[in-house]
C-alpha atoms as a PDB file:
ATOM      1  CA  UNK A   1       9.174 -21.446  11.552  1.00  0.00           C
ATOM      2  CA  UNK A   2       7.566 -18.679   9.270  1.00  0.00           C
ATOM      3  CA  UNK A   3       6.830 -19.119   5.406  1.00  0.00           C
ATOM      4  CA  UNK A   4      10.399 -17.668   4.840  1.00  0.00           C
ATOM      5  CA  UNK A   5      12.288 -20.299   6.698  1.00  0.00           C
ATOM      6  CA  UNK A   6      10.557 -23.032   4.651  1.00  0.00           C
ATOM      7  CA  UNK A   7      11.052 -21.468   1.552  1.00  0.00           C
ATOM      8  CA  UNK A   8      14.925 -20.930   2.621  1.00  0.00           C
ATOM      9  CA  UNK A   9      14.998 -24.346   3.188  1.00  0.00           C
ATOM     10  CA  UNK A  10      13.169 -25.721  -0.068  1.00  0.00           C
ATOM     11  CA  UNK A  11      15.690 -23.704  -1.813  1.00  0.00           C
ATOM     12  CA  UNK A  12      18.677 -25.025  -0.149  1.00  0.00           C
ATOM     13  CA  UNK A  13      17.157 -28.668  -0.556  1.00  0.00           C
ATOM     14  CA  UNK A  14      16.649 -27.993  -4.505  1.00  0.00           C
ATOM     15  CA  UNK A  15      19.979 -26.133  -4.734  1.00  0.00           C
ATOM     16  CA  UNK A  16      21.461 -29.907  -3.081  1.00  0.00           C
ATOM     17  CA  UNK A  17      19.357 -32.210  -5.703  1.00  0.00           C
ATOM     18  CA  UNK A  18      21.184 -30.288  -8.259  1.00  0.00           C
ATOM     19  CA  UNK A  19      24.424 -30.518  -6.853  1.00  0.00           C
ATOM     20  CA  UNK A  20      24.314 -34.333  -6.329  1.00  0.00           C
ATOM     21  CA  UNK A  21      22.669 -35.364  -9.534  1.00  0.00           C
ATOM     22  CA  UNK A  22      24.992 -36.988 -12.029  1.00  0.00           C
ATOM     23  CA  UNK A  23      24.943 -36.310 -16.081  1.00  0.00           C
ATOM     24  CA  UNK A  24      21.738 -37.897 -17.455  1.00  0.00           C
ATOM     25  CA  UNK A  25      22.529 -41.243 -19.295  1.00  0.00           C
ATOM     26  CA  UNK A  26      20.252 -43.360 -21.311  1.00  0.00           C
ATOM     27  CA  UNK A  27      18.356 -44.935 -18.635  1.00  0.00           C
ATOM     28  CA  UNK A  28      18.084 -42.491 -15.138  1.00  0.00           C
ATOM     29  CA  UNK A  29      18.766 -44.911 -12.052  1.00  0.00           C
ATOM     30  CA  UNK A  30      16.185 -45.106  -9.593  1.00  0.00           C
ATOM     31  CA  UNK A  31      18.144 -42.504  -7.297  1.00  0.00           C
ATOM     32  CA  UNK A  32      17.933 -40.333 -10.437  1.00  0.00           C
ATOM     33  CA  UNK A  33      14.485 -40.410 -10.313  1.00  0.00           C
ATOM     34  CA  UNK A  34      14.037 -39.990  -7.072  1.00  0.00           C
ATOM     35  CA  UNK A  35      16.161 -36.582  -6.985  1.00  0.00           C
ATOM     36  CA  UNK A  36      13.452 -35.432  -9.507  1.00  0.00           C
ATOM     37  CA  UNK A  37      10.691 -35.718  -7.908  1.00  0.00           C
ATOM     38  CA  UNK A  38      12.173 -34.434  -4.796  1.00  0.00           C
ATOM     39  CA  UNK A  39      13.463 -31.357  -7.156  1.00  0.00           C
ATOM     40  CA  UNK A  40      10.183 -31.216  -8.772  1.00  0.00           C
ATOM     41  CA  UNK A  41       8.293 -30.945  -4.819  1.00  0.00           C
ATOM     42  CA  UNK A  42      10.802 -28.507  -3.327  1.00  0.00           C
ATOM     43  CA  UNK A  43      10.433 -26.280  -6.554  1.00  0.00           C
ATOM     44  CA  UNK A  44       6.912 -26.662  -6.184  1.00  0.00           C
ATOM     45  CA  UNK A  45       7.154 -25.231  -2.549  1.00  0.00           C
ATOM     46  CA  UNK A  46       9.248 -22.389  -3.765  1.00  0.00           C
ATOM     47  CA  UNK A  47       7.035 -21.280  -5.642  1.00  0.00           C
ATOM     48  CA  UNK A  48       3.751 -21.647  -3.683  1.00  0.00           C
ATOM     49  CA  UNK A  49       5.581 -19.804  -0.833  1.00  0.00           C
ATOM     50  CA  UNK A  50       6.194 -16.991  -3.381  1.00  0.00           C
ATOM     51  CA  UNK A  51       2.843 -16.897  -4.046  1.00  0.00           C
ATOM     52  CA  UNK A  52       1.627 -17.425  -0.908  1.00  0.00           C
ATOM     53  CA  UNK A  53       3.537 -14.397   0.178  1.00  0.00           C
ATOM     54  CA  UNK A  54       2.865 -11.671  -2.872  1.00  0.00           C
ATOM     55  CA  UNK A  55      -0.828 -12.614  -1.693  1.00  0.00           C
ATOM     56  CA  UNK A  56      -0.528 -12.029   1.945  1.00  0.00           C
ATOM     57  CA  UNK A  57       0.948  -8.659   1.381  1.00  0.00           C
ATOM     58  CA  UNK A  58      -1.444  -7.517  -1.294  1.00  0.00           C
ATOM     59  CA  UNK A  59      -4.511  -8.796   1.341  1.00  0.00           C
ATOM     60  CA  UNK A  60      -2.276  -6.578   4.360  1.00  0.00           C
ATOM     61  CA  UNK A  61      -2.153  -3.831   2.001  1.00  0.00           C
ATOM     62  CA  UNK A  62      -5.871  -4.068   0.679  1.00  0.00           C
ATOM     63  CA  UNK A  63      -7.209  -4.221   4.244  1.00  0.00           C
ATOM     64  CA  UNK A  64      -5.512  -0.822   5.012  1.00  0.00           C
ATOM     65  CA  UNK A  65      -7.738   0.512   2.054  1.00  0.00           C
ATOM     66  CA  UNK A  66     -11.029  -1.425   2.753  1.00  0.00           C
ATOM     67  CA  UNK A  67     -11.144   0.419   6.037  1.00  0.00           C
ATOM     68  CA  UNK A  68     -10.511   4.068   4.943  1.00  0.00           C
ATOM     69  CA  UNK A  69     -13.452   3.111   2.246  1.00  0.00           C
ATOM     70  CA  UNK A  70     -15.565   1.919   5.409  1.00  0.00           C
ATOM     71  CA  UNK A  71     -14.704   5.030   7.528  1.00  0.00           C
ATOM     72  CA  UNK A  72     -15.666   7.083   4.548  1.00  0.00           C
ATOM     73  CA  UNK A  73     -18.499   5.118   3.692  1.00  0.00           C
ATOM     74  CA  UNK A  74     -19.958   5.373   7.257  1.00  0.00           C
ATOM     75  CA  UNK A  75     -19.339   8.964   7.826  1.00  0.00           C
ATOM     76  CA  UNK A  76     -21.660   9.889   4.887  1.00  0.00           C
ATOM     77  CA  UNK A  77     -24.274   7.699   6.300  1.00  0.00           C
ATOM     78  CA  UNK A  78     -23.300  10.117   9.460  1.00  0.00           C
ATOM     79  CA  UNK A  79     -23.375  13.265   7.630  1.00  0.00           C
ATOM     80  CA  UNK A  80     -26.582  12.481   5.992  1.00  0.00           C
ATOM     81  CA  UNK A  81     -28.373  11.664   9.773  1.00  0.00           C
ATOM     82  CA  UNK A  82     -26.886  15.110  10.582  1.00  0.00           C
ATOM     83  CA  UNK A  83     -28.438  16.806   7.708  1.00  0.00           C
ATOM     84  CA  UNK A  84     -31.684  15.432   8.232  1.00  0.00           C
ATOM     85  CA  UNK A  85     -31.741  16.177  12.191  1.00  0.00           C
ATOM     86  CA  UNK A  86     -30.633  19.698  10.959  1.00  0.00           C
ATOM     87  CA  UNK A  87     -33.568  20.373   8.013  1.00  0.00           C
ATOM     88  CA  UNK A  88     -36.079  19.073  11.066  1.00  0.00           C
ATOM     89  CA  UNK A  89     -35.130  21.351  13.129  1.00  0.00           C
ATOM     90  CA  UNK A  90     -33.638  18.897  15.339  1.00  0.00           C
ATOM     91  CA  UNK A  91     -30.407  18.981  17.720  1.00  0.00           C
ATOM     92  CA  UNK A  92     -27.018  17.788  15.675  1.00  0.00           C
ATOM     93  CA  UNK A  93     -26.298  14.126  17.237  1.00  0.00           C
ATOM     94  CA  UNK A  94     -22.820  13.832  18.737  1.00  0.00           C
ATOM     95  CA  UNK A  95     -20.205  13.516  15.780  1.00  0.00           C
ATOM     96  CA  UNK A  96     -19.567   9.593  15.410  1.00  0.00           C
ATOM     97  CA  UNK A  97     -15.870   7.937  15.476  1.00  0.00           C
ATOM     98  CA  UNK A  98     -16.296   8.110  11.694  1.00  0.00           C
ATOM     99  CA  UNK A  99     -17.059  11.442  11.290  1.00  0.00           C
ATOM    100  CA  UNK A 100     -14.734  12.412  13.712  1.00  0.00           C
ATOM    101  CA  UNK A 101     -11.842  10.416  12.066  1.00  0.00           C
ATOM    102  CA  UNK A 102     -12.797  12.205   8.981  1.00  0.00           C
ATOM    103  CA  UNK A 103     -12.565  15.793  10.513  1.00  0.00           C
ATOM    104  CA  UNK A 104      -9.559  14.793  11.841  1.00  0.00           C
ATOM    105  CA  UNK A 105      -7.999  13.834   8.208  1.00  0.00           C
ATOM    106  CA  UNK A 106      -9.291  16.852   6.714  1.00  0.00           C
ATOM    107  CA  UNK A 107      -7.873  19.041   9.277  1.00  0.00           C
ATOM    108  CA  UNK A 108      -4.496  17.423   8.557  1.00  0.00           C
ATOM    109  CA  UNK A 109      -4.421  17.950   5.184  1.00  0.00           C
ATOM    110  CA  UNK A 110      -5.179  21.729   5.007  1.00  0.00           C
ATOM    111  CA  UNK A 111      -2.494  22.078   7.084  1.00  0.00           C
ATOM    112  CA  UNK A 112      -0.301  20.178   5.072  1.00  0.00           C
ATOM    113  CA  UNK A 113      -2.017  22.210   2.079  1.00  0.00           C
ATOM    114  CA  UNK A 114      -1.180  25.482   3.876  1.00  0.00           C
ATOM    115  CA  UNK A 115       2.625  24.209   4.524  1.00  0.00           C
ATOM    116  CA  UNK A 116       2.869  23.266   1.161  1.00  0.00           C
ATOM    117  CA  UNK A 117       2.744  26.653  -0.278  1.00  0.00           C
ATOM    118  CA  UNK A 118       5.927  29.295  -0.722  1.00  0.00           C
ATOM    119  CA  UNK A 119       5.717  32.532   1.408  1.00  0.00           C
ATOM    120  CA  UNK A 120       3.408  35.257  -0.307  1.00  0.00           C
ATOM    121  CA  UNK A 121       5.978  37.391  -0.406  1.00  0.00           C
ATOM    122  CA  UNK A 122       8.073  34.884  -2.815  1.00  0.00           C
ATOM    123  CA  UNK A 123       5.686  35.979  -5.269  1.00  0.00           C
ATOM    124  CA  UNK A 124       4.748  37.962  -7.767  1.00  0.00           C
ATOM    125  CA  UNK A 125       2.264  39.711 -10.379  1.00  0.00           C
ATOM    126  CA  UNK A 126       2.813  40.190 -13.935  1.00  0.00           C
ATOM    127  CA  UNK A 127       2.122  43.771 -15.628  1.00  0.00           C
ATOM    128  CA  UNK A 128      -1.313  43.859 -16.526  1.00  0.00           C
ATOM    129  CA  UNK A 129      -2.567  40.498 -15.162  1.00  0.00           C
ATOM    130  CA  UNK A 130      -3.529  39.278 -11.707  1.00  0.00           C
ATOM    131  CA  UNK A 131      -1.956  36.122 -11.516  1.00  0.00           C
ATOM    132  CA  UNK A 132       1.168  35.512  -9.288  1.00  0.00           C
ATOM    133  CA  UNK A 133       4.323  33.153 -10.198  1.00  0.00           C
ATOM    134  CA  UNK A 134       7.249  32.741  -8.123  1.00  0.00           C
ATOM    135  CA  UNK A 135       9.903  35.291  -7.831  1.00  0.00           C
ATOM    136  CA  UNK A 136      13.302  33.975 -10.356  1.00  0.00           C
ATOM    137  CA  UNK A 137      15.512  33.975  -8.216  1.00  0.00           C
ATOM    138  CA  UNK A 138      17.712  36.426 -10.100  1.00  0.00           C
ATOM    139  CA  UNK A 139      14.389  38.983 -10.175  1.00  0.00           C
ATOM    140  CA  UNK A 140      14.804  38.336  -6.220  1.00  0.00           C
ATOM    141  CA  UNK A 141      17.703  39.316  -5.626  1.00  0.00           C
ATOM    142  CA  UNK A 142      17.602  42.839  -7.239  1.00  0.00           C
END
């Protein structure tokens, strides 16, 4: 039984206390009373299960980050062992999983950089200036 099942059922339990609880007289009976604090727990576990689960998927999502930070954190520490082997005249050492993940992401991104952009020949130059702006579709056509 996961924490969604229990709060499923400390719902339906609350949404029952209300259902069998009679108009409030003077004096609330024992069974009353009773209902109440059952109400009062079930609520209770509603809403610890809510919170329970907004945390749990802000830690799932914050563990997804904490790693790209320490992947990037330990490829400079990489990078910087490179550079030093390098101004010493040394051999590179062997690129480390971090650096290599990191190569990896960068590589992937110019190409999504290159994919990004329109076909050269989409654009065009203004009179007198060397910038380029896409073709109007109209101006394309003629």
């Amino acid at each position: 039984m996961d924490a969604s099942d229990l709060m499923l059922i400390a719902q339906l339990a609350l949404n029952d206390l209300d259902t069998l609880r009679k108009p409030h007289g003077l004096e609330p009976t024992d069974q009353e009373i009773a209902f109440q604090f059952q109400a009062e727990e079930c609520s209770y576990i509603v809403d610890s299960l809510r919170v329970a689960l907004s945390l749990q998927g802000a830690m799932e999502r914050d563990i997804v980050v904490i790693e790209r930070i320490r992947v990037i954190d330990q490829g400079i520490v990489d990078d910087r062992r490179s550079a030093e082997a390098l101004s010493r005249g040394e051999q590179l050492p062997q690129m480390s999983d971090a650096q290599q993940s990191l190569e990896e992401l960068r590589i992937e991104d110019e190409s999504e950089v290159r994919q990004e952009y329109d076909d050269p020949s989409e654009y065009v130059s203004e009179p007198g200036t060397p910038v380029l702006r896409p073709q109007d579709n109209a101006h394309a056509a003629r």
